[in-house]
C-alpha atoms as a PDB file:
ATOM      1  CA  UNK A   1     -25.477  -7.596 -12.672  1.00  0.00           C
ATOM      2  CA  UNK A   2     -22.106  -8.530 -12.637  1.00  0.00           C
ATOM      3  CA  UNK A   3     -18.534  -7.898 -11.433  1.00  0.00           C
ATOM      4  CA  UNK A   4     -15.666  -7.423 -13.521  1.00  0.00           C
ATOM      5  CA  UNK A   5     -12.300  -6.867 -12.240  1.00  0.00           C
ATOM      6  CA  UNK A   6      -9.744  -5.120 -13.934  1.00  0.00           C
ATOM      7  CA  UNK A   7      -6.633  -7.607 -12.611  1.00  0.00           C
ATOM      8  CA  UNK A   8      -3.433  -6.442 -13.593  1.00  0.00           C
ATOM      9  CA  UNK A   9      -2.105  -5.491 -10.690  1.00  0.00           C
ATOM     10  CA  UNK A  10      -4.839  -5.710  -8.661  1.00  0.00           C
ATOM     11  CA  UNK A  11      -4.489  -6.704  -5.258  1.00  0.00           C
ATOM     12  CA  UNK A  12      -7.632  -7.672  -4.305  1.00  0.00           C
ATOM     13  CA  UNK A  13      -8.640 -10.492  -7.252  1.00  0.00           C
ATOM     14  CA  UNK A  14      -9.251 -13.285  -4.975  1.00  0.00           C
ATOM     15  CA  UNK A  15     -10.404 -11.751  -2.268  1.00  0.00           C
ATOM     16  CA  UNK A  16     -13.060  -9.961  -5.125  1.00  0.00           C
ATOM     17  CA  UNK A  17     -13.715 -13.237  -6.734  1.00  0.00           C
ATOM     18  CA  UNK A  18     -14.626 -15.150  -3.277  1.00  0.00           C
ATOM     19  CA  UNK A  19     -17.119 -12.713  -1.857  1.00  0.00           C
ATOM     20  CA  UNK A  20     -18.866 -12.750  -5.484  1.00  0.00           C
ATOM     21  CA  UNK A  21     -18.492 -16.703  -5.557  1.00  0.00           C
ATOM     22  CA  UNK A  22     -20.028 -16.389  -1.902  1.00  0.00           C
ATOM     23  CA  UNK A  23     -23.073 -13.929  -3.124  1.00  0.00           C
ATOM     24  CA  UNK A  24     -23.709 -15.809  -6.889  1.00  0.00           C
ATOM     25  CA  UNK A  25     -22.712 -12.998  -8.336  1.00  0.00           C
ATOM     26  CA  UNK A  26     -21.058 -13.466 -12.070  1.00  0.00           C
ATOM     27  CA  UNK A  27     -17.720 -12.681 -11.609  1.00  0.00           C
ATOM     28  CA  UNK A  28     -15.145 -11.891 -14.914  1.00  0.00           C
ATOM     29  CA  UNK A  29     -11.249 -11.264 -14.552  1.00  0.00           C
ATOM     30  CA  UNK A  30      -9.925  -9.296 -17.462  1.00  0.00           C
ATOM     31  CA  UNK A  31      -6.083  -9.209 -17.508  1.00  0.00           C
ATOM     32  CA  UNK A  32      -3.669  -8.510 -20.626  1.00  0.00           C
ATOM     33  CA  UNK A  33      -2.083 -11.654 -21.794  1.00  0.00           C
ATOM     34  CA  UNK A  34       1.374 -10.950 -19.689  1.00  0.00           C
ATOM     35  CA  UNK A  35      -0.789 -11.317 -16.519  1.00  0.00           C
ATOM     36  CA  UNK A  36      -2.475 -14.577 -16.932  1.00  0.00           C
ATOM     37  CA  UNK A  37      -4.949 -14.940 -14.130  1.00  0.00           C
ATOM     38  CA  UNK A  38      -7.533 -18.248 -13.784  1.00  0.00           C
ATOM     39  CA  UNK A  39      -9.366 -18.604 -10.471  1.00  0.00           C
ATOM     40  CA  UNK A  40     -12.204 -21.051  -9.702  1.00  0.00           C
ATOM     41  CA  UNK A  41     -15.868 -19.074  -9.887  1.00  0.00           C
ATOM     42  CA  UNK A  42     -14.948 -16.034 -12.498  1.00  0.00           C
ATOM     43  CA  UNK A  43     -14.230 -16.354 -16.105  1.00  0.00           C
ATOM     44  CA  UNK A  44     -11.262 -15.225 -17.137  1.00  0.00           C
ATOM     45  CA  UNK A  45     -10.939 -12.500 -20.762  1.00  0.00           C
ATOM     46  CA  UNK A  46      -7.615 -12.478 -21.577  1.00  0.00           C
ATOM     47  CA  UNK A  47      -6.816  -9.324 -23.996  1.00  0.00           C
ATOM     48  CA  UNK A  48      -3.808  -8.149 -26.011  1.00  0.00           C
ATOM     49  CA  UNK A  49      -0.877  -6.477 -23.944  1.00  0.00           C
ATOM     50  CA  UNK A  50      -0.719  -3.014 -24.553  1.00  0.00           C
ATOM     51  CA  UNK A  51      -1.655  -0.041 -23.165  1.00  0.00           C
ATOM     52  CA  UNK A  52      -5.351   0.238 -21.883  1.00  0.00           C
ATOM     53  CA  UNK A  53      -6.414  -2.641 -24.111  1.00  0.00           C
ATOM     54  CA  UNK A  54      -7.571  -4.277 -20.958  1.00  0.00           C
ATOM     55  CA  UNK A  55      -9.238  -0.960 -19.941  1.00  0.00           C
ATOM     56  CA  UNK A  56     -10.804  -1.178 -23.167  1.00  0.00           C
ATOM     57  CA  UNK A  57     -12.437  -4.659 -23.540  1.00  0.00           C
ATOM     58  CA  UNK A  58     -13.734  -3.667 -19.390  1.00  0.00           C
ATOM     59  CA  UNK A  59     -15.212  -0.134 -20.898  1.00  0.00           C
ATOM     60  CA  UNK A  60     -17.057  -2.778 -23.625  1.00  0.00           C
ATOM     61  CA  UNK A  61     -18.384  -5.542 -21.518  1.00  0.00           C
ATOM     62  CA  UNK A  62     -19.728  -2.886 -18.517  1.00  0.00           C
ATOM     63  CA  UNK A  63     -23.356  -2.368 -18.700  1.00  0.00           C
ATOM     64  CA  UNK A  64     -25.645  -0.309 -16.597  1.00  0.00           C
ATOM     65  CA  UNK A  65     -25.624  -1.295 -12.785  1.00  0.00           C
ATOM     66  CA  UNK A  66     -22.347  -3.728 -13.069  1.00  0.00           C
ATOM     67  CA  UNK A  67     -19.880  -3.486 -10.772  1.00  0.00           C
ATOM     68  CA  UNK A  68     -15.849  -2.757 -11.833  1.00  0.00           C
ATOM     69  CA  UNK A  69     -13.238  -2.796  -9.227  1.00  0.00           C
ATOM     70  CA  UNK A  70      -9.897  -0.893 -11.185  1.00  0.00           C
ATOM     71  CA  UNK A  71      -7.624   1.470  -9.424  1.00  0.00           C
ATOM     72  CA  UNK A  72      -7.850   3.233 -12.660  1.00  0.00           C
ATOM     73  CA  UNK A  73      -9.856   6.661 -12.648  1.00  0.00           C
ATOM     74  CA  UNK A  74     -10.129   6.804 -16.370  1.00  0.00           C
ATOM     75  CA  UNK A  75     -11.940   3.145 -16.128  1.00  0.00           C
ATOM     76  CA  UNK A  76     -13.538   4.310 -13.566  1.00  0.00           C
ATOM     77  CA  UNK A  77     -15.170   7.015 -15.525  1.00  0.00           C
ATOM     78  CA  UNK A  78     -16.274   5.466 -18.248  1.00  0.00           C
ATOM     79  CA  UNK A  79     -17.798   3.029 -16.445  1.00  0.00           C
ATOM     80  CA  UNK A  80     -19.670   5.644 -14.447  1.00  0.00           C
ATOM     81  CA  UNK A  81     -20.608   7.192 -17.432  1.00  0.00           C
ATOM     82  CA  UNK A  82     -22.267   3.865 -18.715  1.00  0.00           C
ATOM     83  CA  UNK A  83     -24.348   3.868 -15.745  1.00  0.00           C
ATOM     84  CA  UNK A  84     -22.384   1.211 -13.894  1.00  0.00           C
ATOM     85  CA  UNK A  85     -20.492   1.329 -10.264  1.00  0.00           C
ATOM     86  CA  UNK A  86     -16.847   1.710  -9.722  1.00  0.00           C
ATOM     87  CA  UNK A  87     -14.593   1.176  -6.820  1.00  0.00           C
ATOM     88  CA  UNK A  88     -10.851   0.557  -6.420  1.00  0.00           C
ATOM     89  CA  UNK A  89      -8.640  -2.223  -4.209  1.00  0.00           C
ATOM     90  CA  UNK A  90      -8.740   0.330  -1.053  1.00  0.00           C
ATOM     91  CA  UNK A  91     -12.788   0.468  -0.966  1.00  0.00           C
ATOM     92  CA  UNK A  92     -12.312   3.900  -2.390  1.00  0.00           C
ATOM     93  CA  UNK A  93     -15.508   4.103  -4.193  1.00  0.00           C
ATOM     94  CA  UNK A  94     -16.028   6.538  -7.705  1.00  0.00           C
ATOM     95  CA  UNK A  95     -18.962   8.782  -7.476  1.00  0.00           C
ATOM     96  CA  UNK A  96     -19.609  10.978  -9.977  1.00  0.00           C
ATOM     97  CA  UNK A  97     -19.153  13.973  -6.930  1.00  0.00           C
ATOM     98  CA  UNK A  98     -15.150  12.527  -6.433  1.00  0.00           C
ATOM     99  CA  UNK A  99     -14.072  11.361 -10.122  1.00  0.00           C
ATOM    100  CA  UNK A 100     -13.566  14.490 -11.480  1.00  0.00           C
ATOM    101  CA  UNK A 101     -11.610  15.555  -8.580  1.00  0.00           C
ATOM    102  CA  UNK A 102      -9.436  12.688  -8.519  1.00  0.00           C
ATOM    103  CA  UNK A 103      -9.137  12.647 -13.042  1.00  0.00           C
ATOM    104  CA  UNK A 104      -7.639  16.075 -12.216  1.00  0.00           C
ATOM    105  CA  UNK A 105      -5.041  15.016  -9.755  1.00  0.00           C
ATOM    106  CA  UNK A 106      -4.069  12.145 -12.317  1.00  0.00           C
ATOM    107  CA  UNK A 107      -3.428  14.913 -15.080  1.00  0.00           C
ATOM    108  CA  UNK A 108      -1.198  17.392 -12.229  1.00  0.00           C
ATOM    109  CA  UNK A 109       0.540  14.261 -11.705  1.00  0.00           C
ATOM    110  CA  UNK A 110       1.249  13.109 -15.076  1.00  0.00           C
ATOM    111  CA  UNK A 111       2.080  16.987 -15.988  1.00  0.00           C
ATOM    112  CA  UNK A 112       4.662  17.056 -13.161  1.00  0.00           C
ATOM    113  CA  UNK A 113       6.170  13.728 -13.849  1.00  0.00           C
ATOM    114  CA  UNK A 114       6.668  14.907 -17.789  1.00  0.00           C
ATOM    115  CA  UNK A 115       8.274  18.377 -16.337  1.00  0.00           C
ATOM    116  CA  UNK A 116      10.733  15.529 -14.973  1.00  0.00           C
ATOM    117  CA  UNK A 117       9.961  15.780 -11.661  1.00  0.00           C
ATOM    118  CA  UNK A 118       9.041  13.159  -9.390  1.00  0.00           C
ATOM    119  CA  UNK A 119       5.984  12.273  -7.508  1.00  0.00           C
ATOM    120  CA  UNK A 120       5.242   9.717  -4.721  1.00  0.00           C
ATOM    121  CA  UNK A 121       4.272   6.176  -5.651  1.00  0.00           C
ATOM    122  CA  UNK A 122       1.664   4.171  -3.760  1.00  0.00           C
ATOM    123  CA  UNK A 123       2.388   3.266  -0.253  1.00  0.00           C
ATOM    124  CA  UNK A 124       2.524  -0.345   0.631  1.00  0.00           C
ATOM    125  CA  UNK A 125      -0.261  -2.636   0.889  1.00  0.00           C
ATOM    126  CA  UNK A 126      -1.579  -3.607   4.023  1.00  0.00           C
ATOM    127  CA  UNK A 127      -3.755  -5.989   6.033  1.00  0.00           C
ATOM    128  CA  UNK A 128      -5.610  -2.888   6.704  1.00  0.00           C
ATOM    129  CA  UNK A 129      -6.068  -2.197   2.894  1.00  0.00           C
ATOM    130  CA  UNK A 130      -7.591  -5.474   2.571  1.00  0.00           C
ATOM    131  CA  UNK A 131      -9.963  -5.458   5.555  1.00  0.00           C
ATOM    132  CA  UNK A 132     -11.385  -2.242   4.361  1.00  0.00           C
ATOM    133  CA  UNK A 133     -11.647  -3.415   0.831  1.00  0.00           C
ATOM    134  CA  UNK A 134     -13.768  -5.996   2.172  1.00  0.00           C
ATOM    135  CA  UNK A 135     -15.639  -4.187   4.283  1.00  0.00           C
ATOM    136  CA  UNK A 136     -17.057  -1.630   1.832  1.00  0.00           C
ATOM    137  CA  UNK A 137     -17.313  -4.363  -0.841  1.00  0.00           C
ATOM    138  CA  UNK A 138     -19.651  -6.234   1.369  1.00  0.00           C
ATOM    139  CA  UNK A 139     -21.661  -3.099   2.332  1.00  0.00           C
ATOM    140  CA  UNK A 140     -21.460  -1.776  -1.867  1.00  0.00           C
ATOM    141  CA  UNK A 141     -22.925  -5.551  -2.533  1.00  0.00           C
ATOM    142  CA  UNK A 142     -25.600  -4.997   0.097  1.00  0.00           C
ATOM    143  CA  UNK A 143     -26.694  -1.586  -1.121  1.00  0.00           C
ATOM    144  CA  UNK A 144     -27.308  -2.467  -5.036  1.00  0.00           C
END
């Protein structure tokens, strides 16, 4: 098993890459080549910049029972679909029950946003965001 973390723009990298450093757990960063990311106890795959080509190369090196942290649902579903665990930088984790839920809400949003209307961004991060990342990471990392 490993963990692979789908970094650009994640918020949560070291914080990902410690606890798996902590637990021996192999850790890989995969970030497009705009976002160069190296930290000590995770290999780094560096990919192409363009769009989902990061996505991409995470779908490809996921196997059955990994675990990929990406705030990105499509990821997420593919990875799902290949057996393996999902979960995003909030400790939101993907089921198979919520993804389709969510994949929908991604299309309403993109379908409003093309109508040119405009749709709320992310809120700001916050200590909070990052405590409860941890905690469910820890208890996900417990469970497998």
């Amino acid at each position: 098993m490993k963990i692979i973390i789908d970094a650009d723009a994640c918020p949560v990298v070291d914080i990902a890459v410690g606890i798996a450093k902590e637990r021996n757990f192999k850790c890989i960063i995969v970030c497009d080549n705009a976002h160069f990311i190296q930290k000590n106890g995770a290999i780094t795959v560096i990919v192409d910049k363009g769009a989902d080509s990061a996505d991409c190369r995470i779908a490809n090196l996921a196997e059955q029972g990994d675990v990929v942290i990406t705030q990105d649902y499509g990821l997420a579903a593919l990875v799902l679909g290949k057996g393996g665990k999902a979960l995003n930088q909030n400790g939101l984790i993907y089921t198979d029950t919520n993804i389709e839920n969510l994949l929908f809400t991604r299309y309403i949003g993109k379908k409003e946003r093309m109508a040119g209307n405009r749709t709320k961004g992310p809120k700001k991060r916050t200590a909070q965001n990052d405590a409860d990342f941890i905690k469910v990471f820890n208890l996900y990392l417990d469970s497998i």
